[in-house]
N, C-alpha and C. Protein backbone atom coordinates (compact mmCIF):
# COMPACT_ATOMS: atom_id res chain seq x y z
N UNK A 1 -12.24 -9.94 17.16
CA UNK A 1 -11.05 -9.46 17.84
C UNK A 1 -10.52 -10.54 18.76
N UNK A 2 -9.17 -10.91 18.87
CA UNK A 2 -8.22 -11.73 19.87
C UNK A 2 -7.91 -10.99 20.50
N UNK A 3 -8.49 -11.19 22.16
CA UNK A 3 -7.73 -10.69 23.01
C UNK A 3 -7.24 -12.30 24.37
N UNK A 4 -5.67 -11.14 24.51
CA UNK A 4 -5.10 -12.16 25.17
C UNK A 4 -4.72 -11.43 26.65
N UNK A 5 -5.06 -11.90 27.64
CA UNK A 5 -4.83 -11.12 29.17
C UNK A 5 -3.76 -11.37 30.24
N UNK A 6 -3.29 -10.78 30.60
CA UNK A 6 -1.79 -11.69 31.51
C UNK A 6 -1.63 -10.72 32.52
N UNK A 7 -2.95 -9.47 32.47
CA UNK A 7 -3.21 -8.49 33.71
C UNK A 7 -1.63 -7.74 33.55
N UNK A 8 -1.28 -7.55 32.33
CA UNK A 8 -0.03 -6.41 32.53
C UNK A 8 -0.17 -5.26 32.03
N UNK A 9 0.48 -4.25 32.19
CA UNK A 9 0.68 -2.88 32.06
C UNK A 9 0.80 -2.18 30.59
N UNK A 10 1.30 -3.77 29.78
CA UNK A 10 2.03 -3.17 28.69
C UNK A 10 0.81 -4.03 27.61
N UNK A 11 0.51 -3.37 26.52
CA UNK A 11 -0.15 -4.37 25.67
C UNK A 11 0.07 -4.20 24.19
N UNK A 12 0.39 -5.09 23.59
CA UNK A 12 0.99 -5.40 22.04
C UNK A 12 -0.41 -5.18 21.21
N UNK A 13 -0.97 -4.50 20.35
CA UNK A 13 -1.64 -4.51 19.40
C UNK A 13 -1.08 -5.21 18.09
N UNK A 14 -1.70 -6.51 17.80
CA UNK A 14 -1.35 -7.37 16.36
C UNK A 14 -2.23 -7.02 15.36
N UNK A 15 -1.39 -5.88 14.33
CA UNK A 15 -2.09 -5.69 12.99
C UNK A 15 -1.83 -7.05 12.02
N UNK A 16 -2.95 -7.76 11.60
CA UNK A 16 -2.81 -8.84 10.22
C UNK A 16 -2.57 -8.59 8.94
N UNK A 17 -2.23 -9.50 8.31
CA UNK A 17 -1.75 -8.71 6.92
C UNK A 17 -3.47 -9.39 6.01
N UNK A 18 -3.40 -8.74 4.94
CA UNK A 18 -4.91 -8.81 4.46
C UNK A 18 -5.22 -9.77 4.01
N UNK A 19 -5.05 -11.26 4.85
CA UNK A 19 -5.80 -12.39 5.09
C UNK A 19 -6.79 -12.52 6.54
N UNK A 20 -6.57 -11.55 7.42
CA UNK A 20 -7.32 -11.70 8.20
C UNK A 20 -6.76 -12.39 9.43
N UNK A 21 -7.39 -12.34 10.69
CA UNK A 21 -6.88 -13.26 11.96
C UNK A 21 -6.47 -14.50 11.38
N UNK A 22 -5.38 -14.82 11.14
CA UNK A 22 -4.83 -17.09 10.59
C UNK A 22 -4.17 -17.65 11.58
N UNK A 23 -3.88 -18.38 11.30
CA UNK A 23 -2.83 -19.33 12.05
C UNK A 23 -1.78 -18.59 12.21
N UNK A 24 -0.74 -17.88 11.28
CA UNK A 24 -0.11 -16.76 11.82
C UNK A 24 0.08 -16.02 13.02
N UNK A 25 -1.35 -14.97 12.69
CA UNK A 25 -1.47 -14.06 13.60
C UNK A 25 -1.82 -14.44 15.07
N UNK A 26 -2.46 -15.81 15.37
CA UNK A 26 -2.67 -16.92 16.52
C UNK A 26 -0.95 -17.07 17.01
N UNK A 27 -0.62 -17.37 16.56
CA UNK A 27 0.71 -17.53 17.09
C UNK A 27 1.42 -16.41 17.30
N UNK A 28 1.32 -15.52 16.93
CA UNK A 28 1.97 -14.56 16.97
C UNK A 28 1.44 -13.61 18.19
N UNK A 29 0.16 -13.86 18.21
CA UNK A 29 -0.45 -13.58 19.63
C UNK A 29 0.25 -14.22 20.84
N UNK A 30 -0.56 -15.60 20.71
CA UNK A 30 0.36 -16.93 21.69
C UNK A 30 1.93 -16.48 22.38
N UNK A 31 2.45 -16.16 21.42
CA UNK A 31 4.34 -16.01 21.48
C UNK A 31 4.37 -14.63 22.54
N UNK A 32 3.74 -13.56 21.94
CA UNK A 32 3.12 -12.52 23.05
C UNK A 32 3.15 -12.79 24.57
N UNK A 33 1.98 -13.47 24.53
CA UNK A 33 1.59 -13.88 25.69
C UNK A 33 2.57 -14.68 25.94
N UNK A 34 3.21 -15.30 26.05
CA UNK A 34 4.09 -15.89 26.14
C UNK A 34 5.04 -14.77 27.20
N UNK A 35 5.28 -14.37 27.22
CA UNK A 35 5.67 -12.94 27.53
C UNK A 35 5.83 -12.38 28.41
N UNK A 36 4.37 -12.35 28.42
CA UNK A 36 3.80 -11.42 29.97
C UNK A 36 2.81 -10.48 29.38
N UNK A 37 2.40 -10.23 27.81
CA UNK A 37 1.75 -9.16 27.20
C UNK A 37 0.52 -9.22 27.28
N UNK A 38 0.05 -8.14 27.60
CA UNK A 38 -1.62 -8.38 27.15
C UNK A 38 -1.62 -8.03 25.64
N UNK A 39 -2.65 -8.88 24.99
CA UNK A 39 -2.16 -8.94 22.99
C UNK A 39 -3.97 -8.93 23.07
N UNK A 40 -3.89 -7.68 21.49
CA UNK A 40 -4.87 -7.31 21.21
C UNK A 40 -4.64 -7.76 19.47
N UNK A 41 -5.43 -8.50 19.00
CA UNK A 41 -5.30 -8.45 17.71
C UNK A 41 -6.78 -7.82 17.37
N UNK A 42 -7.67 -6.75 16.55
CA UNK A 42 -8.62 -6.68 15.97
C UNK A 42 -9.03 -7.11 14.54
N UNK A 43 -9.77 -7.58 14.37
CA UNK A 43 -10.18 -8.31 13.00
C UNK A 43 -10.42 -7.02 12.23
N UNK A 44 -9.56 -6.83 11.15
CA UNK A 44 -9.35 -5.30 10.24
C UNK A 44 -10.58 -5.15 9.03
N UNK A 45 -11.21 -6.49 9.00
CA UNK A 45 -11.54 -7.01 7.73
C UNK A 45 -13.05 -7.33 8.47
N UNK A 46 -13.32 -7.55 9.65
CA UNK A 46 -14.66 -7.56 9.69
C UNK A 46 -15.52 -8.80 9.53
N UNK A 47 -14.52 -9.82 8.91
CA UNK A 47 -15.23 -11.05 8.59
C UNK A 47 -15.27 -12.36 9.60
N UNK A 48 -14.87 -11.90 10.53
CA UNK A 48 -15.21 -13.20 11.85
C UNK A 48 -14.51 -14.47 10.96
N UNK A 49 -13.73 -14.36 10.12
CA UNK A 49 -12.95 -15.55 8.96
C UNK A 49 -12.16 -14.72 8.66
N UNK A 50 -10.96 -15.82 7.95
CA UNK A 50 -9.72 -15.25 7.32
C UNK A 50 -9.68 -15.86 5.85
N UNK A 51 -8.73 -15.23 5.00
CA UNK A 51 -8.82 -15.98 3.53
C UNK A 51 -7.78 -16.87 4.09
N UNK A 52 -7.77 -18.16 2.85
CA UNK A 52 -6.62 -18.71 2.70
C UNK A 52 -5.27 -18.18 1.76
N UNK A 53 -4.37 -18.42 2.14
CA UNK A 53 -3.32 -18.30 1.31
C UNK A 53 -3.08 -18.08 -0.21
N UNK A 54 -3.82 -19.43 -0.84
CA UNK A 54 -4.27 -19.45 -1.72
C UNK A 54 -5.53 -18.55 -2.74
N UNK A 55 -6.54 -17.51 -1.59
CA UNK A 55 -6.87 -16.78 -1.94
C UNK A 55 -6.26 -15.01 -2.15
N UNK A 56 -5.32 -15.35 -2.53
CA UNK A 56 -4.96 -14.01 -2.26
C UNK A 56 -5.41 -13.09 -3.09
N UNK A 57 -5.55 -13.06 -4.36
CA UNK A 57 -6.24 -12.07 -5.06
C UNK A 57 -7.75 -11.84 -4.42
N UNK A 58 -8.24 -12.54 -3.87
CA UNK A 58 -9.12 -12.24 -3.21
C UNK A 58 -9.33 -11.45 -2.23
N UNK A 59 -8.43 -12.23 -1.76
CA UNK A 59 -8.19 -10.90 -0.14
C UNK A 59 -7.37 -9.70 -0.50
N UNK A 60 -7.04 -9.62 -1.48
CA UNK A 60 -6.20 -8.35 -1.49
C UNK A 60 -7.46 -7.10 -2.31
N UNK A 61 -8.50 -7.80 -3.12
CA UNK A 61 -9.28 -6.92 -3.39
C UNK A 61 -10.49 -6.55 -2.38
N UNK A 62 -10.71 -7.21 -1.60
CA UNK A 62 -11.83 -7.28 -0.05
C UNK A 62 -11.02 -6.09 0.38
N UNK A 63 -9.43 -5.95 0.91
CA UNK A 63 -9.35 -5.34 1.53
C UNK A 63 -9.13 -3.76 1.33
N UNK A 64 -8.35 -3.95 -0.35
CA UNK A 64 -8.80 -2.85 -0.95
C UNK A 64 -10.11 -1.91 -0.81
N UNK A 65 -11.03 -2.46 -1.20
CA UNK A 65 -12.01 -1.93 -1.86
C UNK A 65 -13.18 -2.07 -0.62
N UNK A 66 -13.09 -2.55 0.16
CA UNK A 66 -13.80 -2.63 1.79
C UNK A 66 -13.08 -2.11 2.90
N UNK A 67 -12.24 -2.02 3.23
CA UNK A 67 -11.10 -1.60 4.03
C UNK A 67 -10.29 -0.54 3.39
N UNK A 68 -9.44 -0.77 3.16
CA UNK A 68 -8.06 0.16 2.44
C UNK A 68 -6.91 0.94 3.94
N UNK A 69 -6.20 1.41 3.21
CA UNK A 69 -5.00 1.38 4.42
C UNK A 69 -5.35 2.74 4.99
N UNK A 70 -6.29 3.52 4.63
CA UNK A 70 -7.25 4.58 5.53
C UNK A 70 -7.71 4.23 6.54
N UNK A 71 -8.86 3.21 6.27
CA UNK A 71 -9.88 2.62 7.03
C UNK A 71 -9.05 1.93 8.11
N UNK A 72 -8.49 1.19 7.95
CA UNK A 72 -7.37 0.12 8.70
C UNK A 72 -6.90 1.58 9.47
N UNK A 73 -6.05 2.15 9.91
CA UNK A 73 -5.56 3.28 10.16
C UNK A 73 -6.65 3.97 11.27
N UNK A 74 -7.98 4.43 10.50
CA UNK A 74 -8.87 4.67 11.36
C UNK A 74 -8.93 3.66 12.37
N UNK A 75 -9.30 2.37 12.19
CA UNK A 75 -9.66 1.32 13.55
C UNK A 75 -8.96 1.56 14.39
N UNK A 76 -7.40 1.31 14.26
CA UNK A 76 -6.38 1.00 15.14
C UNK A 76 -6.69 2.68 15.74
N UNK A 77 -6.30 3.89 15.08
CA UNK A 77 -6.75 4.89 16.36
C UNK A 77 -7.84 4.37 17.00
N UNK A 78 -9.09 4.34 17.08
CA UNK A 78 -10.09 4.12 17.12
C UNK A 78 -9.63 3.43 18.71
N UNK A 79 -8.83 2.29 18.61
CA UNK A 79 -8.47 0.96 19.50
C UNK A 79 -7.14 1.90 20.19
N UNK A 80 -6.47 2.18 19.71
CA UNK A 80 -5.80 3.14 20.98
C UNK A 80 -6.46 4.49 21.29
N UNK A 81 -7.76 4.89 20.96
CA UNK A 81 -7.94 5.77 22.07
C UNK A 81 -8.76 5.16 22.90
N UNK A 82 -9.44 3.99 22.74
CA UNK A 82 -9.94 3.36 23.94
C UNK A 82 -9.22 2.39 25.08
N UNK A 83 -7.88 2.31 24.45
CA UNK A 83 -7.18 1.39 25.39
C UNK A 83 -5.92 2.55 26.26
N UNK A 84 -5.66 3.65 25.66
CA UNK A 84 -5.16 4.23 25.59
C UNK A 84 -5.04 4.45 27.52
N UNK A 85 -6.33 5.08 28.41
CA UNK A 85 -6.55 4.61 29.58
C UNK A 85 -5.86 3.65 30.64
N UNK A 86 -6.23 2.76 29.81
CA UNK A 86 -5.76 1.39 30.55
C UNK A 86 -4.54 0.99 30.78
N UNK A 87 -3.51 1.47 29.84
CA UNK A 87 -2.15 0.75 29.85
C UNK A 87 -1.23 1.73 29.73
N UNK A 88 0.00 1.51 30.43
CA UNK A 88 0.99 2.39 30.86
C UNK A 88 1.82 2.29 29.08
N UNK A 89 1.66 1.20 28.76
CA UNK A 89 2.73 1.50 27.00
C UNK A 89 1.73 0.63 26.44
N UNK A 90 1.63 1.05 24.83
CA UNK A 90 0.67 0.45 23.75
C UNK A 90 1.89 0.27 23.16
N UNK A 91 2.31 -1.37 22.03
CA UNK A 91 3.13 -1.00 21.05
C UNK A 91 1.84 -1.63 20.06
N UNK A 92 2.37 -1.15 18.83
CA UNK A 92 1.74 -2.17 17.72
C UNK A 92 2.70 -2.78 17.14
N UNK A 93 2.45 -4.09 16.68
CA UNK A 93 3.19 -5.00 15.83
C UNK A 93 2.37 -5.54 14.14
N UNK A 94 2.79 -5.08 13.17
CA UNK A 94 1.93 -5.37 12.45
C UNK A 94 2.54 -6.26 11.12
N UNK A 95 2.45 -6.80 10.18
CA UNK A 95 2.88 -7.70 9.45
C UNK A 95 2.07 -7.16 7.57
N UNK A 96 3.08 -7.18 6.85
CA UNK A 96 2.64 -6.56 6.20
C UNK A 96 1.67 -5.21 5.89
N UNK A 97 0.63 -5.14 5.21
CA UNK A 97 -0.45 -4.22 4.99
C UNK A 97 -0.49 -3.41 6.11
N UNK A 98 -0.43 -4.95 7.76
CA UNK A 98 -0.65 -4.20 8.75
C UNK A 98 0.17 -3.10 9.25
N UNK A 99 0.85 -3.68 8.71
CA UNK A 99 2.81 -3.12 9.12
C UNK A 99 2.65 -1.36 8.71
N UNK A 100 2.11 -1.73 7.17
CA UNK A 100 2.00 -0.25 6.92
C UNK A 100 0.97 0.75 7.45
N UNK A 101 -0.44 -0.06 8.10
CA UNK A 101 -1.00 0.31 8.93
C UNK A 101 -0.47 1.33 10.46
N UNK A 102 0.45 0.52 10.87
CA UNK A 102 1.01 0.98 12.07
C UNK A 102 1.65 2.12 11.75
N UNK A 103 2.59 1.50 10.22
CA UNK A 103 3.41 3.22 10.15
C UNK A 103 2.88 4.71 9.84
N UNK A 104 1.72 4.14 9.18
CA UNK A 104 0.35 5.27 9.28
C UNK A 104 0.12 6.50 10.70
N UNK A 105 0.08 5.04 11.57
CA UNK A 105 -0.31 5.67 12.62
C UNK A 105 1.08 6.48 13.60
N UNK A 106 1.99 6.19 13.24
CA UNK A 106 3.38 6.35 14.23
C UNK A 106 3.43 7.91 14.09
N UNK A 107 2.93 8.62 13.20
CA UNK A 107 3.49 10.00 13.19
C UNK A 107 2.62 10.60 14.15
N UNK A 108 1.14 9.54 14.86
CA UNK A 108 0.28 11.00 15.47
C UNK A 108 1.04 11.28 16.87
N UNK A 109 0.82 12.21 17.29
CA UNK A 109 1.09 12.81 18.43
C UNK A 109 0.36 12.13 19.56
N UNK A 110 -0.72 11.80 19.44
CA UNK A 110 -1.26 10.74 20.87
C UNK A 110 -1.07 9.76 19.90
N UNK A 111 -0.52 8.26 20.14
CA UNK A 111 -0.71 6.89 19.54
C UNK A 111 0.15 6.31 20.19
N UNK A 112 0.98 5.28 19.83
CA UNK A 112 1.37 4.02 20.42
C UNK A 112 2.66 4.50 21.03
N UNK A 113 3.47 3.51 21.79
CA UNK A 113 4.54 4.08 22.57
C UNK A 113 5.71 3.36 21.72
N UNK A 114 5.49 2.94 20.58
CA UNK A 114 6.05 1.91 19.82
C UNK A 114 5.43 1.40 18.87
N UNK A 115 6.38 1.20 17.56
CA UNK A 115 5.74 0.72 16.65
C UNK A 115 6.56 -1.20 16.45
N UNK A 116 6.06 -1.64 15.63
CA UNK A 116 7.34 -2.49 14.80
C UNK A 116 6.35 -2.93 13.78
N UNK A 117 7.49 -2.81 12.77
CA UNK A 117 6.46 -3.46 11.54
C UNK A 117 7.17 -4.34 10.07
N UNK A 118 6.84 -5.53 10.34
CA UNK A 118 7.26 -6.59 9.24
C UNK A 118 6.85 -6.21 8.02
N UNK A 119 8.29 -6.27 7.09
CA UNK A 119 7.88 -6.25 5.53
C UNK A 119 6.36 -5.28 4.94
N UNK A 120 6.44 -4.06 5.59
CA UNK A 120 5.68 -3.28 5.15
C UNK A 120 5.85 -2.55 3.99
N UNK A 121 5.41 -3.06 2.82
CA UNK A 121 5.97 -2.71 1.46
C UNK A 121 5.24 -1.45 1.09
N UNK A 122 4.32 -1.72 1.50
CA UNK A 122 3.25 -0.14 1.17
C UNK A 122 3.95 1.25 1.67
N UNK A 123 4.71 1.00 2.71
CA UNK A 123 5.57 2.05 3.62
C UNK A 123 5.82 3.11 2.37
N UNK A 124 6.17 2.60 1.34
CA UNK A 124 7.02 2.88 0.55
C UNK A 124 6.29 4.47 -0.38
N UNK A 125 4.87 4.45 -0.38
CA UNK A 125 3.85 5.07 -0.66
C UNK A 125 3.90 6.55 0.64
N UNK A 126 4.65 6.25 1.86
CA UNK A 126 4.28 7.17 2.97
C UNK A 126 5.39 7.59 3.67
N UNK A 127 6.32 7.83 2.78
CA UNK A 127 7.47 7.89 3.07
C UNK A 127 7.95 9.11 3.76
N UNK A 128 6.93 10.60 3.70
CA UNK A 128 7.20 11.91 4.41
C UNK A 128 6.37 11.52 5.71
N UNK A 129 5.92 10.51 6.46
CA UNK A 129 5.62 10.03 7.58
C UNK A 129 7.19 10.08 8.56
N UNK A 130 7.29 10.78 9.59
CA UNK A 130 8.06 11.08 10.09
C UNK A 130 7.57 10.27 12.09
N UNK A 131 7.89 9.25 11.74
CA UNK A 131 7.69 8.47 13.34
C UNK A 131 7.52 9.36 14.87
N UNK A 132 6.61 9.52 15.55
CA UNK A 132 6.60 10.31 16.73
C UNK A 132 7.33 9.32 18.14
N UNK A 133 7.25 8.15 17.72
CA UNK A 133 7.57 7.37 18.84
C UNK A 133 8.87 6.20 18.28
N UNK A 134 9.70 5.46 19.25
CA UNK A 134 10.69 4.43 18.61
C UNK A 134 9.53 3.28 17.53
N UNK A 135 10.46 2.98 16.23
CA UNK A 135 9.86 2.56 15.90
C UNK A 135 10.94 1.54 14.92
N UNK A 136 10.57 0.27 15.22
CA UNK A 136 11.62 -1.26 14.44
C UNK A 136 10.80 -1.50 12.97
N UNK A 137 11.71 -2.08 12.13
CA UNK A 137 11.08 -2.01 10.83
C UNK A 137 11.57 -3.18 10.56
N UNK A 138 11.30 -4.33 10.09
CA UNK A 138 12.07 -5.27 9.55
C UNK A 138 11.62 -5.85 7.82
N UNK A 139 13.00 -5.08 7.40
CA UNK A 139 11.80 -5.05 5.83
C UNK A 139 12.60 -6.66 5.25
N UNK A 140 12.42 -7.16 4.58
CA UNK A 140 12.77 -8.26 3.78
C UNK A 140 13.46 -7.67 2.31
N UNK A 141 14.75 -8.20 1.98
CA UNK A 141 15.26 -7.86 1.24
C UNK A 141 15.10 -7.92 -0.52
N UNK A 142 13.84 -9.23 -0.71
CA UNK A 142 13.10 -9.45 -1.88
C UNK A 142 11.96 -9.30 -1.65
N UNK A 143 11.40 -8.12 -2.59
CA UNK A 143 9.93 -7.61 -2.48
C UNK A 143 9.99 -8.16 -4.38
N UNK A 144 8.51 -8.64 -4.66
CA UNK A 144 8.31 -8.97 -5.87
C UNK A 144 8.17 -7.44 -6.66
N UNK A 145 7.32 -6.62 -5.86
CA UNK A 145 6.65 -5.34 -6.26
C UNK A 145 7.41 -4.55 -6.32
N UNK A 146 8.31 -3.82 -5.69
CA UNK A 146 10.11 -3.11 -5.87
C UNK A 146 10.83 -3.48 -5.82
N UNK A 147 12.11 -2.68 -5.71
CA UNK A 147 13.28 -2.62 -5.19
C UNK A 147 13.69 -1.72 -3.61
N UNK A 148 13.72 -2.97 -3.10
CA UNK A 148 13.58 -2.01 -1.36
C UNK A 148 14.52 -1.20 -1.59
N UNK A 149 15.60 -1.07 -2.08
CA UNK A 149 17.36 -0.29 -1.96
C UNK A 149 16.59 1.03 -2.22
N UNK A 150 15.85 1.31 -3.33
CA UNK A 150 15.40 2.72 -3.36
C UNK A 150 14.72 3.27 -2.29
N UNK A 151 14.43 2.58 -1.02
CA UNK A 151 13.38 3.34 -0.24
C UNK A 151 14.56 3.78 0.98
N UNK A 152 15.64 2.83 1.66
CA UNK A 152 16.28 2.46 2.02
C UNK A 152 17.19 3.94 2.82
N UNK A 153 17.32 4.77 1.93
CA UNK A 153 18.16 5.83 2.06
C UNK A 153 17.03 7.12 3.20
N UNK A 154 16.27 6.63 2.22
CA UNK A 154 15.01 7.48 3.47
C UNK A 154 14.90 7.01 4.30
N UNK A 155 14.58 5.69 4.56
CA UNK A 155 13.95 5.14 5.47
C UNK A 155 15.23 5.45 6.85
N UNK A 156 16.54 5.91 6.47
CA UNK A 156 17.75 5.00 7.20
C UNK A 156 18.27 6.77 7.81
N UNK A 157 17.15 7.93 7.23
CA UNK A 157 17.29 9.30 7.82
C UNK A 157 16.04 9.84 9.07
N UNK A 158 15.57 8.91 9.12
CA UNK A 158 14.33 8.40 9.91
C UNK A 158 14.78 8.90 11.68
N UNK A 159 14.90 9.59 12.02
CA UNK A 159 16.01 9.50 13.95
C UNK A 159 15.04 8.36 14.22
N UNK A 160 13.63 7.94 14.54
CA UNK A 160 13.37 7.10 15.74
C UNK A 160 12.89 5.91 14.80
N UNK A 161 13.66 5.54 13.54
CA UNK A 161 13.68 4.71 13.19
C UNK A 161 14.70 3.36 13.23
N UNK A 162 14.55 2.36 13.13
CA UNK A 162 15.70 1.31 13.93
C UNK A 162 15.13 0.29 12.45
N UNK A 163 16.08 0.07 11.56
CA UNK A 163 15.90 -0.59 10.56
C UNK A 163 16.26 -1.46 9.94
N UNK A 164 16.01 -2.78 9.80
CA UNK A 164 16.23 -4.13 9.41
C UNK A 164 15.74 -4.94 8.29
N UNK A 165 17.10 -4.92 7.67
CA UNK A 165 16.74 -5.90 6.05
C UNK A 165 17.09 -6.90 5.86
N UNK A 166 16.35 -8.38 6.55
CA UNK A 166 16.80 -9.45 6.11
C UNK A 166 16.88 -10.13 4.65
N UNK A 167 17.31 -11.25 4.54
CA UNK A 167 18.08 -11.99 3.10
C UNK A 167 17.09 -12.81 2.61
N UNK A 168 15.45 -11.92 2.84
CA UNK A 168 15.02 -13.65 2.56
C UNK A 168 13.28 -12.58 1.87
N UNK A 169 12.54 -13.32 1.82
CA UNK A 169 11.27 -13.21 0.57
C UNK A 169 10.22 -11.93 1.48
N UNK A 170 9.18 -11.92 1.07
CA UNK A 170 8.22 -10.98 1.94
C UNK A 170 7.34 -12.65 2.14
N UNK A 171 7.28 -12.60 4.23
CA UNK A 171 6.66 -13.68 4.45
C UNK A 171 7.73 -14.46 5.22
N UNK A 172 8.70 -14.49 5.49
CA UNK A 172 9.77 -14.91 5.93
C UNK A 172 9.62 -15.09 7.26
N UNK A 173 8.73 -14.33 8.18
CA UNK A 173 8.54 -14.51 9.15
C UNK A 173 7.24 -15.35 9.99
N UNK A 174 6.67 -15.92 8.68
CA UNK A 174 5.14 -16.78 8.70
C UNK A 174 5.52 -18.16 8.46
N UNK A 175 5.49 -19.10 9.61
CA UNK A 175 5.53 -20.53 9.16
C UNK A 175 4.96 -21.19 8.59
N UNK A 176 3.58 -20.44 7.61
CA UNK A 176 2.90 -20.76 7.05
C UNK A 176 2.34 -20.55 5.44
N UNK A 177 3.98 -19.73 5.41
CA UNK A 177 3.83 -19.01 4.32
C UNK A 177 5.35 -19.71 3.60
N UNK A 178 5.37 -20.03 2.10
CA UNK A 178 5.94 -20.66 1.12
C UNK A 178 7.07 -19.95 1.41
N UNK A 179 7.66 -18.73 1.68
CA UNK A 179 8.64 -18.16 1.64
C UNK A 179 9.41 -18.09 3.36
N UNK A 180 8.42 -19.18 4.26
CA UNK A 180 9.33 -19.00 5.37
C UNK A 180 10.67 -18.87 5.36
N UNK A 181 11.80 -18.61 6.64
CA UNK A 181 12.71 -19.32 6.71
C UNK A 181 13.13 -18.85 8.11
N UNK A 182 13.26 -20.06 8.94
CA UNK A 182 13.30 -20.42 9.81
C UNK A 182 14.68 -19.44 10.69
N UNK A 183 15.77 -19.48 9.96
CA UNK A 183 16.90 -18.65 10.97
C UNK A 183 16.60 -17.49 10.81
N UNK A 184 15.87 -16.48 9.56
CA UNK A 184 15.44 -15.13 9.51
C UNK A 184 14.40 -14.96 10.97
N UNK A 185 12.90 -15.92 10.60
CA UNK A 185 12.13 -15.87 11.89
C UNK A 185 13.07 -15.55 13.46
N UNK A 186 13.80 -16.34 13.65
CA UNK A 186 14.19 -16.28 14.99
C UNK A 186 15.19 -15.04 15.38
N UNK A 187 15.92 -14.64 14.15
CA UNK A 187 16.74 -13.30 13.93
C UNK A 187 15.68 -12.37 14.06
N UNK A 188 14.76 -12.24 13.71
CA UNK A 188 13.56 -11.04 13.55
C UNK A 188 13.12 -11.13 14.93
N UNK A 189 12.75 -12.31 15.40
CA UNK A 189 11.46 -12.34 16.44
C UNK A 189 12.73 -12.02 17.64
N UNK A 190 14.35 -12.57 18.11
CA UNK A 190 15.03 -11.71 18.81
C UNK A 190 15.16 -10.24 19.31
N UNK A 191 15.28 -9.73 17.35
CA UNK A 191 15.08 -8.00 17.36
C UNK A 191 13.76 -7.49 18.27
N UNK A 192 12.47 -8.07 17.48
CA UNK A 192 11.39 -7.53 18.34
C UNK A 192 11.14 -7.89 19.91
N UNK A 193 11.75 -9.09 20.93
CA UNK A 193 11.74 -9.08 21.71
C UNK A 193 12.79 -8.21 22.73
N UNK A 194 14.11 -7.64 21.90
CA UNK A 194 14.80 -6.94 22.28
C UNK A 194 14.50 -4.77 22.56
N UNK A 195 13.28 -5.00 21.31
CA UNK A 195 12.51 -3.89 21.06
C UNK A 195 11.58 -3.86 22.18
N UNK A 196 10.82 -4.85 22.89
CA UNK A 196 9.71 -5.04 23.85
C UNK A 196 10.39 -4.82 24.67
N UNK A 197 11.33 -5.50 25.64
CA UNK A 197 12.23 -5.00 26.88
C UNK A 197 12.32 -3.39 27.07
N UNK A 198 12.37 -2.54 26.10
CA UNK A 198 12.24 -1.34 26.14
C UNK A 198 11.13 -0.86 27.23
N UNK A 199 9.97 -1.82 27.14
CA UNK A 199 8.36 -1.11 27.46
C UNK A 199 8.41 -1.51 28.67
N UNK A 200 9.12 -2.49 29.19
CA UNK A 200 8.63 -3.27 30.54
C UNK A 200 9.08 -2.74 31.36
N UNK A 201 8.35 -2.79 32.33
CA UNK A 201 8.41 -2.08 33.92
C UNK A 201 9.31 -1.00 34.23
């Protein structure tokens, strides 16, 4: 688990997508803190390591078949009812898999005070999930695996949903990922800092 401390009120939970804590999710912490946030990332996967990029069929069956978007789901409650105490607002931020992780969790009645969740394609599977708290979505407009337009109409009847489809790949928001792109990142990472101002003081 990454934890990052800045002694504030408010703390960001970073779900990973099923490579595990990377260079990514480090930065994406970092940028947090950056902030003023206290940033919690938990390792979903258990392996004190992350895959590479290049492993992805790999990591996508680890997390399957060791994890799955149940298990993942369980932790993160698990991690807001113990932080739950401590801090005046929980959001989660999650990135892919994680993404759909978070939206898992948005319908319970005790959970986060906020969601946001990157290119969560799985969403698409949990679609009578009805959000209990505000919640930002930023889906990417080319998914290899669908056609986002079909989810789109639901997603957009959502009340505490706030929903965003950029022009660019799933990954768009990872500088480390083949499908970056650099003016989407800073368009996205605006939205979600405009979404955080919500929580503060």
């Amino acid at each position: 688990m990454l934890k990052i401390s800045n002694n504030s009120d408010v703390a960001v939970i970073v779900l990973h997508e099923i490579y595990g804590i990377n260079e990514h999710i480090i930065g994406v912490c970092n940028e947090l803190s950056k902030s003023g946030y206290n940033v919690i990332s938990p390792d979903m996967l258990k392996l004190k390591r992350s895959f590479d990029y290049s492993q992805e069929c790999q990591a996508y069956t680890y997390f399957k078949e060791n994890i799955g978007l149940d298990g993942a789901a369980r932790q993160v409650r698990e991690i807001i009812r113990q932080l739950r105490p401590k801090y005046r607002k929980l959001v989660i931020l999650g990135y892919s898999v994680g993404a759909t992780t978070a939206w898992l969790c948005s319908g319970d009645e005790v959970a986060a005070d906020g969601i946001i969740g990157y290119y969560g394609s799985r969403i698409r599977d949990h679609l009578g999930i009805m959000p209990a708290c505000p919640t930002l979505l930023i889906m990417a407009g080319e998914e290899k695996s669908f056609d986002i337009e079909e989810i789109l109409p639901e997603l957009k009847r959502k009340k505490m949903v706030q929903l965003h489809v950029m022009n660019g790949k799933h990954g768009f928001a990872d500088p480390f990922s083949k499908n970056y792109d650099e003016r989407l990142y800073m368009e996205a990472w605006g939205l979600v800092g405009n979404f955080l101002k919500a929580f503060e003081g």
